[in-house]
PDB file of N, CA and C in Angstrom:
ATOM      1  N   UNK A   1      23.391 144.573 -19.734  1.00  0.00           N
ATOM      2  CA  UNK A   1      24.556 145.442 -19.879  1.00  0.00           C
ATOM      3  C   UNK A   1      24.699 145.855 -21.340  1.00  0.00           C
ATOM      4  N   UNK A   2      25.205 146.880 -21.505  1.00  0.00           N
ATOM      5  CA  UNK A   2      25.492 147.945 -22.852  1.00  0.00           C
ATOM      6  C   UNK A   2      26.421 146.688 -23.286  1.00  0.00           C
ATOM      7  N   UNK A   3      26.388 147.192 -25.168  1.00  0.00           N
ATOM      8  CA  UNK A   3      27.485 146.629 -25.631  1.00  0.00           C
ATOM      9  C   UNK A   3      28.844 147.159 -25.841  1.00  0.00           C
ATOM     10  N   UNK A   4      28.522 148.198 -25.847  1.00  0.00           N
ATOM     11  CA  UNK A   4      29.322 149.352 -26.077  1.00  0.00           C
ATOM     12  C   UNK A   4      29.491 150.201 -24.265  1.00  0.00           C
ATOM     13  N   UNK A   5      30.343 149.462 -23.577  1.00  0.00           N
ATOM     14  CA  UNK A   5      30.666 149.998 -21.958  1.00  0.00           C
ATOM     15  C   UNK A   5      30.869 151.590 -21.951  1.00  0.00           C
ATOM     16  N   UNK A   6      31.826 152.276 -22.800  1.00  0.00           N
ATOM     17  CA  UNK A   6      32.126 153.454 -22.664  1.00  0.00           C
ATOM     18  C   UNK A   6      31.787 153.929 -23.628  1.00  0.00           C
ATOM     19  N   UNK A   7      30.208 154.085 -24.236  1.00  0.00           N
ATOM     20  CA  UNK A   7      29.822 155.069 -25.354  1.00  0.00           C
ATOM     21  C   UNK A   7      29.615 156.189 -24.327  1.00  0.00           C
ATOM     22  N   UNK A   8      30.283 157.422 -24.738  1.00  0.00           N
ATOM     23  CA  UNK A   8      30.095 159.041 -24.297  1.00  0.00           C
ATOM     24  C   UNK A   8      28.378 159.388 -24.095  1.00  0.00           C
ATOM     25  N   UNK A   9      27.928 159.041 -25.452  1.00  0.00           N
ATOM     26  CA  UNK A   9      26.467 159.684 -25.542  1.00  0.00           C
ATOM     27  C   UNK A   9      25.424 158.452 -24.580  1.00  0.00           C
ATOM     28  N   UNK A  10      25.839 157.671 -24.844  1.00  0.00           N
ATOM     29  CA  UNK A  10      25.049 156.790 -24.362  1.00  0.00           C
ATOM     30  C   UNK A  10      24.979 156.675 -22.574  1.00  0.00           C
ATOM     31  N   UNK A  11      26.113 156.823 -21.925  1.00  0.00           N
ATOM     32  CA  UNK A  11      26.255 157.312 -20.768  1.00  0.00           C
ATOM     33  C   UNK A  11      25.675 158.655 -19.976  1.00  0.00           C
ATOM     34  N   UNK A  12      25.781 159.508 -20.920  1.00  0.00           N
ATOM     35  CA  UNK A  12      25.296 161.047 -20.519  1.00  0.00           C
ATOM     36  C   UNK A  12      23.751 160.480 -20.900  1.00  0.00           C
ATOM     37  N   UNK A  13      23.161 159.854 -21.697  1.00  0.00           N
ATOM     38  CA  UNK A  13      21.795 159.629 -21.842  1.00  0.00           C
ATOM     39  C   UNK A  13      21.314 159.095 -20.234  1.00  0.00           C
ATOM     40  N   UNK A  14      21.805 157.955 -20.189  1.00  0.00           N
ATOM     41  CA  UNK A  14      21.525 157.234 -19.262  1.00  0.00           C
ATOM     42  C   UNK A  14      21.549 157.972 -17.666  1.00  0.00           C
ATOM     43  N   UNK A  15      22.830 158.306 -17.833  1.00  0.00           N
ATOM     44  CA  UNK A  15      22.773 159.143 -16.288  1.00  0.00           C
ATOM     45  C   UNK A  15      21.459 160.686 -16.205  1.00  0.00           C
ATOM     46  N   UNK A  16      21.254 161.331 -17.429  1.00  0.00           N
ATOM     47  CA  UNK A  16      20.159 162.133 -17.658  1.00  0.00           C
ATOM     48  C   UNK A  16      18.914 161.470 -17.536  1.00  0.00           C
ATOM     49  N   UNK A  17      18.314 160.453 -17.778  1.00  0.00           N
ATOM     50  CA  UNK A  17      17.582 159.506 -17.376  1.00  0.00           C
ATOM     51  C   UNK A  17      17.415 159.391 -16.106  1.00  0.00           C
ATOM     52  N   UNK A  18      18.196 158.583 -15.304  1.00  0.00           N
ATOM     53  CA  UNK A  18      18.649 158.150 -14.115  1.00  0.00           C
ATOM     54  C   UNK A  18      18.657 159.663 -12.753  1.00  0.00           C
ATOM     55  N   UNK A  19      18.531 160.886 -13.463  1.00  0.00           N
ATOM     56  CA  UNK A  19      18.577 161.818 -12.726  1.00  0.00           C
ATOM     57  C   UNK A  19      17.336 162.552 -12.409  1.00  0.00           C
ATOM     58  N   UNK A  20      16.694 162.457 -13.803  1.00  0.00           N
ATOM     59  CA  UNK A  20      15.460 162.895 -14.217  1.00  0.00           C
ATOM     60  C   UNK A  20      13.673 162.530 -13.780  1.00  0.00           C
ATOM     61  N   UNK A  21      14.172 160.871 -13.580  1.00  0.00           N
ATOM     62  CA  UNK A  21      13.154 160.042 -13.046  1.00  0.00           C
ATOM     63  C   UNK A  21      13.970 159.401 -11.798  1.00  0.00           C
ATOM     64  N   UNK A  22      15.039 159.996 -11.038  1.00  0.00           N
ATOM     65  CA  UNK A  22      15.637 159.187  -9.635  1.00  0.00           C
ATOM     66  C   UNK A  22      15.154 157.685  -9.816  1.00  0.00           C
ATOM     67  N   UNK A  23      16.252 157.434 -10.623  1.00  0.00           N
ATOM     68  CA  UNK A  23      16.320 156.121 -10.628  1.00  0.00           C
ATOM     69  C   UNK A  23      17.531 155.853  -9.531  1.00  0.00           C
ATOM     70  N   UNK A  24      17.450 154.322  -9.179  1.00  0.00           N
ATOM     71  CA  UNK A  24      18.927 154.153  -8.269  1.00  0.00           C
ATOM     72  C   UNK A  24      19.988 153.536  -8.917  1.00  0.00           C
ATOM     73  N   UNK A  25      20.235 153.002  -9.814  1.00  0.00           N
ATOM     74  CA  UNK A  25      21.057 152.360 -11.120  1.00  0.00           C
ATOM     75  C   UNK A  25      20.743 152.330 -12.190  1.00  0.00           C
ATOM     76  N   UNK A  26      21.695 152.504 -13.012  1.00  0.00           N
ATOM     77  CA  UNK A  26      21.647 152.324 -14.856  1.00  0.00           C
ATOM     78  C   UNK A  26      21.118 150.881 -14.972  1.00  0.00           C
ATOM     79  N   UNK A  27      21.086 149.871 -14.505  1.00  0.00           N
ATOM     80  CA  UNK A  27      20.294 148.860 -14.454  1.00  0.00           C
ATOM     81  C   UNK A  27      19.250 148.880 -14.111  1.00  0.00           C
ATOM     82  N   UNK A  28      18.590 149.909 -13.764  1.00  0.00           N
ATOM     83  CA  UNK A  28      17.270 149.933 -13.884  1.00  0.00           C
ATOM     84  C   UNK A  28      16.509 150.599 -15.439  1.00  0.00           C
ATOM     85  N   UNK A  29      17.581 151.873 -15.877  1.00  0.00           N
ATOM     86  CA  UNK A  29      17.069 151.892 -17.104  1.00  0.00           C
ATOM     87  C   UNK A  29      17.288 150.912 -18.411  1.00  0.00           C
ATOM     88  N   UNK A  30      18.456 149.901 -18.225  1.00  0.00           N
ATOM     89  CA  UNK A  30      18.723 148.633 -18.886  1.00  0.00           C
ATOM     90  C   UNK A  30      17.394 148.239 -19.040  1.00  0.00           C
ATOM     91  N   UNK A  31      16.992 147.067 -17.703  1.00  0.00           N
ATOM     92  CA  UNK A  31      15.965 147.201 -17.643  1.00  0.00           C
ATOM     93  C   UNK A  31      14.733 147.373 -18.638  1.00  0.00           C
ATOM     94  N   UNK A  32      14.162 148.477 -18.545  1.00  0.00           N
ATOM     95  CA  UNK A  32      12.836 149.215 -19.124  1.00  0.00           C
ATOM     96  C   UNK A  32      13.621 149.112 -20.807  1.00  0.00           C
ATOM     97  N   UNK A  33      15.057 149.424 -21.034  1.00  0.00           N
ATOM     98  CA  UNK A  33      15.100 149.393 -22.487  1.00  0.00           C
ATOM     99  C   UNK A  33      15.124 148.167 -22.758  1.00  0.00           C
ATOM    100  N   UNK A  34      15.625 146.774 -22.348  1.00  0.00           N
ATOM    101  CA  UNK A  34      14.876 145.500 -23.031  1.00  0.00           C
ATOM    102  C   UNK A  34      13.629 145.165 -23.260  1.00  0.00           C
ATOM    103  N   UNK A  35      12.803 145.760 -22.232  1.00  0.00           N
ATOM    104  CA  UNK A  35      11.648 145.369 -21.950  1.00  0.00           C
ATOM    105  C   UNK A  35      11.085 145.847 -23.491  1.00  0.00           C
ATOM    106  N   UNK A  36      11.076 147.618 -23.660  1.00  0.00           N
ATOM    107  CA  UNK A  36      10.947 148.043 -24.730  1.00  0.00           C
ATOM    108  C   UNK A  36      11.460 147.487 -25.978  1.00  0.00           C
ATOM    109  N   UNK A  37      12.006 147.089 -25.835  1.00  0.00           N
ATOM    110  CA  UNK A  37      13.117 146.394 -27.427  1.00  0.00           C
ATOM    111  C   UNK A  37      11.971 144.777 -27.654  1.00  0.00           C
ATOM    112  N   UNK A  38      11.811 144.192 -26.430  1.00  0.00           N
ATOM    113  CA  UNK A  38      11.178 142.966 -26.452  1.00  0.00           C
ATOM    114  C   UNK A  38       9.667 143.316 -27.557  1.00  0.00           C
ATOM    115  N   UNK A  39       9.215 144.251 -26.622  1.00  0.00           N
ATOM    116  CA  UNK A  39       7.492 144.750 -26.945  1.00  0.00           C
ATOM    117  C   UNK A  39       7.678 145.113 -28.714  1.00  0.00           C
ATOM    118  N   UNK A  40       8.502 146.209 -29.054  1.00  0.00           N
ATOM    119  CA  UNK A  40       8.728 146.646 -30.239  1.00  0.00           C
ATOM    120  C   UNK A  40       9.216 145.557 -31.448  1.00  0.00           C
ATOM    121  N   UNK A  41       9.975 144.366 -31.033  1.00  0.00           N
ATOM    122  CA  UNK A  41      10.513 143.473 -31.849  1.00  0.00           C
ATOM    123  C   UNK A  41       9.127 142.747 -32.327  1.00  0.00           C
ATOM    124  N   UNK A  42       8.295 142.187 -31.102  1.00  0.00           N
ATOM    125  CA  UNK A  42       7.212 141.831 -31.252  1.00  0.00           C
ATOM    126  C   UNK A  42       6.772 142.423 -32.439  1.00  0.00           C
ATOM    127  N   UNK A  43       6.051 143.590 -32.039  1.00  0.00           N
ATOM    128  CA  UNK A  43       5.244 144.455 -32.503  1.00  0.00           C
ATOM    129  C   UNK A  43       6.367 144.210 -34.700  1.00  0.00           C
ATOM    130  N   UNK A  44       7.100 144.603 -34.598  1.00  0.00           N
ATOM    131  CA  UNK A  44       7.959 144.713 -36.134  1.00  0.00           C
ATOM    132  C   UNK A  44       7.621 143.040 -36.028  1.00  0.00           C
ATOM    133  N   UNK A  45       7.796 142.233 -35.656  1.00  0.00           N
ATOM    134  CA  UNK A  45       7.676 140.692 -36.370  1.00  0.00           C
ATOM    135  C   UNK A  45       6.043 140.660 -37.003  1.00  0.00           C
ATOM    136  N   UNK A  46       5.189 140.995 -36.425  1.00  0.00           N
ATOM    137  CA  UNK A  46       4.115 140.932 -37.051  1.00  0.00           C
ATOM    138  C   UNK A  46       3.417 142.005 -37.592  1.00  0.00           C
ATOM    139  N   UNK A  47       3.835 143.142 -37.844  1.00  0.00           N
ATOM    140  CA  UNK A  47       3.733 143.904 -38.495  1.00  0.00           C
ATOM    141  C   UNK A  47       4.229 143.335 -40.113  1.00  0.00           C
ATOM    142  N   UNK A  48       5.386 142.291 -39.897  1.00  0.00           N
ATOM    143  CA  UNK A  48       5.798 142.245 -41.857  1.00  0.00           C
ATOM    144  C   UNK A  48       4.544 141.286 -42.161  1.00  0.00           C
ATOM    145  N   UNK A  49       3.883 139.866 -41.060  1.00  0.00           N
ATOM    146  CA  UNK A  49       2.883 139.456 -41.965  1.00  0.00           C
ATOM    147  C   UNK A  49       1.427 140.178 -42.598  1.00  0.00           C
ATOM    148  N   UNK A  50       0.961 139.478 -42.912  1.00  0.00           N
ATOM    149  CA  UNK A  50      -0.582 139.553 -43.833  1.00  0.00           C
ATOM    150  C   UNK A  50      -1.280 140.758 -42.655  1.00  0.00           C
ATOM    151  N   UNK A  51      -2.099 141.238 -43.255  1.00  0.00           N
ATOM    152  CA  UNK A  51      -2.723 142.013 -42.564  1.00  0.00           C
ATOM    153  C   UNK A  51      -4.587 140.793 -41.950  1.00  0.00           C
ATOM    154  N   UNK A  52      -4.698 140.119 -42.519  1.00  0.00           N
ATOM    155  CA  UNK A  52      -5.759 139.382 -42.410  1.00  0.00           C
ATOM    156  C   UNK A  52      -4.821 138.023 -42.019  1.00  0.00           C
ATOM    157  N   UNK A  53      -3.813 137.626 -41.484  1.00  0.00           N
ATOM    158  CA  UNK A  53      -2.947 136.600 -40.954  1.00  0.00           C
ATOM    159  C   UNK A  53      -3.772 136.526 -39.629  1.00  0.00           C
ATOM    160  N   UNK A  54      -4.359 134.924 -39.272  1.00  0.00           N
ATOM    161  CA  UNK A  54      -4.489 134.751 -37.748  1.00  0.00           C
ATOM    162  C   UNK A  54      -3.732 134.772 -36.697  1.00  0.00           C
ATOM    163  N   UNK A  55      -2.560 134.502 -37.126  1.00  0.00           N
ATOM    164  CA  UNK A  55      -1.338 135.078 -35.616  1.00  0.00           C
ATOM    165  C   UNK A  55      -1.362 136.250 -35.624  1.00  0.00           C
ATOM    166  N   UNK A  56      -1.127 137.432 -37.054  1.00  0.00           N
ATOM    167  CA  UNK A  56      -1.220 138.626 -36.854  1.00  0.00           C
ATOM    168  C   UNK A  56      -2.241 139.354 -35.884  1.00  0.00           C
ATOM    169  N   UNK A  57      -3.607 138.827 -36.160  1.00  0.00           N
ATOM    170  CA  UNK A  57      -4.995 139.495 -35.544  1.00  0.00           C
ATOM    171  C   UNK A  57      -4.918 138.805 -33.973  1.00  0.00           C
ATOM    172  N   UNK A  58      -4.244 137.371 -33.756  1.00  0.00           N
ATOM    173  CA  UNK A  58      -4.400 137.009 -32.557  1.00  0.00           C
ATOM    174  C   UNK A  58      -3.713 137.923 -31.674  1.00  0.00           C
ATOM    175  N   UNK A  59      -2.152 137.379 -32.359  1.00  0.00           N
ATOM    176  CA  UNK A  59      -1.310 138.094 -31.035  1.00  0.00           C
ATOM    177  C   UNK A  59      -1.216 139.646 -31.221  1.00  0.00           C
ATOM    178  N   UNK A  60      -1.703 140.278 -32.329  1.00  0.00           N
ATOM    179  CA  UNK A  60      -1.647 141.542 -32.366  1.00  0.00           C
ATOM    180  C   UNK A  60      -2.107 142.109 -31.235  1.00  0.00           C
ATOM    181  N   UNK A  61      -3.780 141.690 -31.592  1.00  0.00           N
ATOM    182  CA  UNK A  61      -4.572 142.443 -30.353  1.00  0.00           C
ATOM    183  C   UNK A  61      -4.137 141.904 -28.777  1.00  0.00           C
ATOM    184  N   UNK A  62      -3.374 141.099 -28.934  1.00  0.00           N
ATOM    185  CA  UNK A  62      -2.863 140.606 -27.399  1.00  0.00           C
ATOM    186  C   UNK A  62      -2.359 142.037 -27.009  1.00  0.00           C
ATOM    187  N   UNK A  63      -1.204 141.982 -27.817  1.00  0.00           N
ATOM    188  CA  UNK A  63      -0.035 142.808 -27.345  1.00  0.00           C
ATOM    189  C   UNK A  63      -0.417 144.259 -26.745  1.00  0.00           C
ATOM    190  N   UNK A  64      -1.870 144.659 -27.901  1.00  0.00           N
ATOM    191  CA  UNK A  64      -2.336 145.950 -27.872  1.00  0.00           C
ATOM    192  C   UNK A  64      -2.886 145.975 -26.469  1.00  0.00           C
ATOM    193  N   UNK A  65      -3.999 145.018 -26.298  1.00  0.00           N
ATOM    194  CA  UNK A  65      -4.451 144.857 -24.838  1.00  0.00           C
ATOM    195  C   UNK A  65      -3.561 145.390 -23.931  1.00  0.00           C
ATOM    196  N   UNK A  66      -2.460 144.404 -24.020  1.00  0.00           N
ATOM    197  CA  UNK A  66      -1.589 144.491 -23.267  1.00  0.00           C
ATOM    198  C   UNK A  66      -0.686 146.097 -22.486  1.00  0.00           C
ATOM    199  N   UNK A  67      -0.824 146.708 -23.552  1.00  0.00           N
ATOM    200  CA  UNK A  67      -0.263 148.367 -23.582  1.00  0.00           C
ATOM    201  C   UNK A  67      -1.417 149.338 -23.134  1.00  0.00           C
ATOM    202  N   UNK A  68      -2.712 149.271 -23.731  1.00  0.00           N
ATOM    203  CA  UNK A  68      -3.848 149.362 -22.368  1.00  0.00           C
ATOM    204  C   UNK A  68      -3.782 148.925 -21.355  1.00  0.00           C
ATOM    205  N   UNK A  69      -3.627 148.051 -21.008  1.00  0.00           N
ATOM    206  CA  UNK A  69      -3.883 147.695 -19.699  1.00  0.00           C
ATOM    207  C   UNK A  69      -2.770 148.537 -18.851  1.00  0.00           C
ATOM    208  N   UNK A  70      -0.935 148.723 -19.540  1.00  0.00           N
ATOM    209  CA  UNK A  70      -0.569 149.140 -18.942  1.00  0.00           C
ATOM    210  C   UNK A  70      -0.305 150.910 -18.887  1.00  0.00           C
ATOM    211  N   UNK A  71      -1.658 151.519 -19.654  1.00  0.00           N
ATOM    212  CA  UNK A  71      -1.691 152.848 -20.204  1.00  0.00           C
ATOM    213  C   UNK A  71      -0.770 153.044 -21.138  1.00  0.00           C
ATOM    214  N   UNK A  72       0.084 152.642 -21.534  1.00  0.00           N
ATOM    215  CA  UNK A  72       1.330 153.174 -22.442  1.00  0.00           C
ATOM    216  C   UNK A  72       0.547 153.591 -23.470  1.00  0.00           C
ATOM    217  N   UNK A  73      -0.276 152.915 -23.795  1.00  0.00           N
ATOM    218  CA  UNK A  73      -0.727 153.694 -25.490  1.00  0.00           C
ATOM    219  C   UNK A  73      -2.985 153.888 -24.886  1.00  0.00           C
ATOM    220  N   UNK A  74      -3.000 154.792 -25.926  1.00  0.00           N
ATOM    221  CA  UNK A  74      -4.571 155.477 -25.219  1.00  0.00           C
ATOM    222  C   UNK A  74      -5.496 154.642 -26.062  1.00  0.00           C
ATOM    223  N   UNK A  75      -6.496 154.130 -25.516  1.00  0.00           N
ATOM    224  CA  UNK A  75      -7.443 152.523 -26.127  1.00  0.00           C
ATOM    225  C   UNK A  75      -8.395 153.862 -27.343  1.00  0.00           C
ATOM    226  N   UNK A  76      -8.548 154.852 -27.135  1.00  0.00           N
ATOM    227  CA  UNK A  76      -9.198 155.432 -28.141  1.00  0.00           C
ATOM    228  C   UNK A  76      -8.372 155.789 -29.299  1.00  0.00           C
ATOM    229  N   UNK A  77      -7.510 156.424 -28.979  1.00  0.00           N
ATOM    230  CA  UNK A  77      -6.918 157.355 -30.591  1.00  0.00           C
ATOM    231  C   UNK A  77      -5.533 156.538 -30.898  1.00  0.00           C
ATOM    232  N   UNK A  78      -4.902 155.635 -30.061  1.00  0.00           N
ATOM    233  CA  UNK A  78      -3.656 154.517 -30.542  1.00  0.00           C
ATOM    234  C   UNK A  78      -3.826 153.514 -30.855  1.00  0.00           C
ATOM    235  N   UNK A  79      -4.709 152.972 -31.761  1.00  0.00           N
ATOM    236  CA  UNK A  79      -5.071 151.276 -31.706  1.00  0.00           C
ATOM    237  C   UNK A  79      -4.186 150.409 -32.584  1.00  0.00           C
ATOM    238  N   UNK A  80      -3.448 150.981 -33.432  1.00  0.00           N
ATOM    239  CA  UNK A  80      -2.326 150.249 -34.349  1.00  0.00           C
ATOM    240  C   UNK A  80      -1.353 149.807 -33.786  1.00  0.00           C
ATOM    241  N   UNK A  81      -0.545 148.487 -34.414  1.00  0.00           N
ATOM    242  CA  UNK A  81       0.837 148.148 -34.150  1.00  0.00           C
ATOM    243  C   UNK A  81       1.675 149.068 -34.332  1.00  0.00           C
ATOM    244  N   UNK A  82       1.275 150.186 -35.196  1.00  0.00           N
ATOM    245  CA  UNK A  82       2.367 150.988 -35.545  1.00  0.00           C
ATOM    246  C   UNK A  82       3.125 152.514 -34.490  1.00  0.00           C
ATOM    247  N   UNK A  83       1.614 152.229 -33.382  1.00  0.00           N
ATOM    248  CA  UNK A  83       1.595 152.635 -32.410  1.00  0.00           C
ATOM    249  C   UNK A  83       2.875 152.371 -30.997  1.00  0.00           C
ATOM    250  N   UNK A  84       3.098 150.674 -31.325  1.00  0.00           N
ATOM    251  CA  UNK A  84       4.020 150.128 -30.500  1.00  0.00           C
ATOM    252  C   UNK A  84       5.676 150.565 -30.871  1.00  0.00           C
ATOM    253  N   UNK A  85       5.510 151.121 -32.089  1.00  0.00           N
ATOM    254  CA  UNK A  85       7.155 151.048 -32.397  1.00  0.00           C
ATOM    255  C   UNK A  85       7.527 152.557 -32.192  1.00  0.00           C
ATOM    256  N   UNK A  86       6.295 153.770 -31.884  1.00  0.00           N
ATOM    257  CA  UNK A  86       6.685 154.798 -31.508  1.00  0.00           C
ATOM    258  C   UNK A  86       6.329 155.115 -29.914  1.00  0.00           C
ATOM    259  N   UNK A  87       6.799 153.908 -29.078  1.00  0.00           N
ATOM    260  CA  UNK A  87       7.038 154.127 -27.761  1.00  0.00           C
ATOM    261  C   UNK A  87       8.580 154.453 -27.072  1.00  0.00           C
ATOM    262  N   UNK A  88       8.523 154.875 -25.863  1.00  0.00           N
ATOM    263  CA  UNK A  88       9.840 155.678 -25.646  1.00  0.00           C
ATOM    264  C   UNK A  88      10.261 154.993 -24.459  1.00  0.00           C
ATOM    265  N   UNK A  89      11.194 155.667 -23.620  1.00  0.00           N
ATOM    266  CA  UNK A  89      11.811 155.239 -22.760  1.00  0.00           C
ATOM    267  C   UNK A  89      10.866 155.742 -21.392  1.00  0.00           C
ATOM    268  N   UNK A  90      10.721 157.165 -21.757  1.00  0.00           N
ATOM    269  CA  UNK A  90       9.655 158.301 -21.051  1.00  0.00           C
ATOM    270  C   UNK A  90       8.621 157.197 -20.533  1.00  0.00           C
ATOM    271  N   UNK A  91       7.970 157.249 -21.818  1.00  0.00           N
ATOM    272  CA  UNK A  91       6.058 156.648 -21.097  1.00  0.00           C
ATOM    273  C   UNK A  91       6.802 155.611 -20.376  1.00  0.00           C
ATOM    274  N   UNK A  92       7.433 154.676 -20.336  1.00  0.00           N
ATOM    275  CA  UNK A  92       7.268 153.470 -19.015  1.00  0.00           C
ATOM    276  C   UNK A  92       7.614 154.002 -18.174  1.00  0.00           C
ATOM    277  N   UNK A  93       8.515 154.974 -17.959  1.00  0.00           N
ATOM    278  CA  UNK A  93       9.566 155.599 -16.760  1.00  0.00           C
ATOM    279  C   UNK A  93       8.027 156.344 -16.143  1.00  0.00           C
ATOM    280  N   UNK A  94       7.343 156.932 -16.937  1.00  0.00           N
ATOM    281  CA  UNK A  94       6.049 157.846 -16.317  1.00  0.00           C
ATOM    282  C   UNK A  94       5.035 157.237 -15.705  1.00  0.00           C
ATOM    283  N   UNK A  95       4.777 155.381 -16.224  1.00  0.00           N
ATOM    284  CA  UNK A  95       4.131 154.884 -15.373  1.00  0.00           C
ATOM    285  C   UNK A  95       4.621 153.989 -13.997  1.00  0.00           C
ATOM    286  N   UNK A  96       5.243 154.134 -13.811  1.00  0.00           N
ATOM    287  CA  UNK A  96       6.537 153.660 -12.548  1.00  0.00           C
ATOM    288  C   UNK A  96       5.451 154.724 -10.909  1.00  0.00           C
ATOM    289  N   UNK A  97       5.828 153.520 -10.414  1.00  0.00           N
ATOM    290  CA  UNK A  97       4.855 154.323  -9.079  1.00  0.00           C
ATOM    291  C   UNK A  97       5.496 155.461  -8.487  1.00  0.00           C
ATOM    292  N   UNK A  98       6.852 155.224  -8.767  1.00  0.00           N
ATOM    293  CA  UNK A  98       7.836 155.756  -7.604  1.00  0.00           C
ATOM    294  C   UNK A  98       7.594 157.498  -8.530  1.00  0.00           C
ATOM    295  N   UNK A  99       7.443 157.475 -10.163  1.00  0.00           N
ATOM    296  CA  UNK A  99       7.376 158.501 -10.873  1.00  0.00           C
ATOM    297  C   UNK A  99       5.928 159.227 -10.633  1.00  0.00           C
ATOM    298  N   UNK A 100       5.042 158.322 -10.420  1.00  0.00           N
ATOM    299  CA  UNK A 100       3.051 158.512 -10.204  1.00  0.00           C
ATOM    300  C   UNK A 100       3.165 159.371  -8.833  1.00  0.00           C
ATOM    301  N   UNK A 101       3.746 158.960  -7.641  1.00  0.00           N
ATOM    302  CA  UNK A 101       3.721 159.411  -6.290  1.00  0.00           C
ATOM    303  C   UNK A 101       4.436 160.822  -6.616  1.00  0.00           C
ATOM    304  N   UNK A 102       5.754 160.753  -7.302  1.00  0.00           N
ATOM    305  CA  UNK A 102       6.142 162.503  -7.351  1.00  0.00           C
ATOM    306  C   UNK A 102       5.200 163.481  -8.010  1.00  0.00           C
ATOM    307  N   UNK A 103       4.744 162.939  -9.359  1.00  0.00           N
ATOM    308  CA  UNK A 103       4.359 163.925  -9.833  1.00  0.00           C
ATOM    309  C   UNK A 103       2.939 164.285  -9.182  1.00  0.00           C
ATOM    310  N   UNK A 104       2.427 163.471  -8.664  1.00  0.00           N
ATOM    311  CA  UNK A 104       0.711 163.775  -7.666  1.00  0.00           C
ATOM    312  C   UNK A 104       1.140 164.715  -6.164  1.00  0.00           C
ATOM    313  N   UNK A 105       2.364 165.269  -6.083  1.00  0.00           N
ATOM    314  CA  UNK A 105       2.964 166.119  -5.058  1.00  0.00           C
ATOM    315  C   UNK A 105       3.224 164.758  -3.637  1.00  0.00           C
ATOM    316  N   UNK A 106       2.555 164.197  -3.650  1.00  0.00           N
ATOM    317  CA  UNK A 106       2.626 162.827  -2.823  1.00  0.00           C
ATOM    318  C   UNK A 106       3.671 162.851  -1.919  1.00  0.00           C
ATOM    319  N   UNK A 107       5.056 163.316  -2.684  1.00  0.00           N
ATOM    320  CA  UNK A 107       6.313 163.162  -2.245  1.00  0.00           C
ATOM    321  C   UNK A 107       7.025 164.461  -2.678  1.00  0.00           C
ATOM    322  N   UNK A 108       8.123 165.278  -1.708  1.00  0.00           N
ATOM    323  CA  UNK A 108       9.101 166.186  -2.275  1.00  0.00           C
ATOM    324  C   UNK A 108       9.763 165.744  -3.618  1.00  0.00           C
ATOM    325  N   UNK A 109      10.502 165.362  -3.476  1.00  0.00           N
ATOM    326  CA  UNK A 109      11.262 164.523  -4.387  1.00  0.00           C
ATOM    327  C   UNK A 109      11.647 163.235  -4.967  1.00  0.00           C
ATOM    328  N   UNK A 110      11.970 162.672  -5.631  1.00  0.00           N
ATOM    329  CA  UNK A 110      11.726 161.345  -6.211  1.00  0.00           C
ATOM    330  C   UNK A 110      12.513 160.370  -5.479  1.00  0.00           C
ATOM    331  N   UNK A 111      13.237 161.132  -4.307  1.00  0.00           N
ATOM    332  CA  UNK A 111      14.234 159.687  -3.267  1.00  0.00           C
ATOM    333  C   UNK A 111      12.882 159.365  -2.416  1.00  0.00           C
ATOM    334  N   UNK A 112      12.673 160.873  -1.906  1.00  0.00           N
ATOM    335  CA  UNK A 112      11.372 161.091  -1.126  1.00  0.00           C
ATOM    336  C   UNK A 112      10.290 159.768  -1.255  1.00  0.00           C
ATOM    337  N   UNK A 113       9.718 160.194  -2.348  1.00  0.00           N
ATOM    338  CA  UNK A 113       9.208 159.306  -3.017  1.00  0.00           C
ATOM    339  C   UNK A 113       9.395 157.474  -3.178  1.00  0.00           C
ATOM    340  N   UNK A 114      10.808 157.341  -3.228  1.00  0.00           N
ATOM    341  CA  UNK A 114      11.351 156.180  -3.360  1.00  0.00           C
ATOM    342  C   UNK A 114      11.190 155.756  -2.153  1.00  0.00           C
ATOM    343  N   UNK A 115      11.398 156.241  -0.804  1.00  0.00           N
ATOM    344  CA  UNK A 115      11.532 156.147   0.195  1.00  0.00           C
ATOM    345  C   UNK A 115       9.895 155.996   0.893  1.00  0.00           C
ATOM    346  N   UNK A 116       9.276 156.615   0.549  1.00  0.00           N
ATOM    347  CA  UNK A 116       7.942 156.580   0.560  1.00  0.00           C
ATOM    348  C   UNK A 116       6.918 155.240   0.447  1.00  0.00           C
ATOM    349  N   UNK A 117       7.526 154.721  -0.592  1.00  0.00           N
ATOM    350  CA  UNK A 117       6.999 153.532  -0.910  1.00  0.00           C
ATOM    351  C   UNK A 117       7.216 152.155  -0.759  1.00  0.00           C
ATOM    352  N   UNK A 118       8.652 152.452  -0.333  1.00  0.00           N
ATOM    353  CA  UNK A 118       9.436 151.150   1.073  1.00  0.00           C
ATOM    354  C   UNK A 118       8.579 150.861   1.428  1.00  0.00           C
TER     355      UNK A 118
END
């Protein structure tokens, strides 16, 4: 949950979100923004050490793996940490099945879609 219950902008974000990618609750874009906040905090904690640091090089390349594997960032031309802190709300919402099935025509629309994959 928001900290701020009745921010104006933050509401019109969310419901523009929520309309855009047919989501079924603002808890679902909650959700994807911790997830993001988690990945990115990561990503800024080891970004301040050593550049030749063994946790840096270990868990770095974890994390990176990790964003390949789930396409968010492209294994050829994104290979930096610095890569992780300019991720959005978009790219996860774009790899979401329920978002993969609309845009491949799969489905009319994104309930369609939602419904589809029940």
């Amino acid at each position: 949950t928001p900290r701020r219950p009745f921010e104006k902008e933050r509401i019109e974000n969310e419901i523009r979100i929520c309309g855009e990618y047919g989501l079924k609750t603002k808890r679902e874009v909650w959700r994807v923004q911790l997830t993001l906040a988690r990945i990115r905090k990561a990503a800024r904690d080891l970004l301040t050490l050593e550049e030749n640091n063994p946790k840096r090089l270990f868990e770095g390349s974890a994390l990176l793996k990790r964003m390949f594997k789930f396409k968010l960032l492209d294994p050829e031309n994104e290979k930096g940490l610095d890569y992780i802190l300019s991720l959005s709300i978009q790219k996860f919402l774009d790899r979401r099945l329920q978002t993969i099935v609309f845009k491949n025509k799969l489905a009319e629309s994104f309930h369609h879609s939602r419904c589809k994959i029940r």
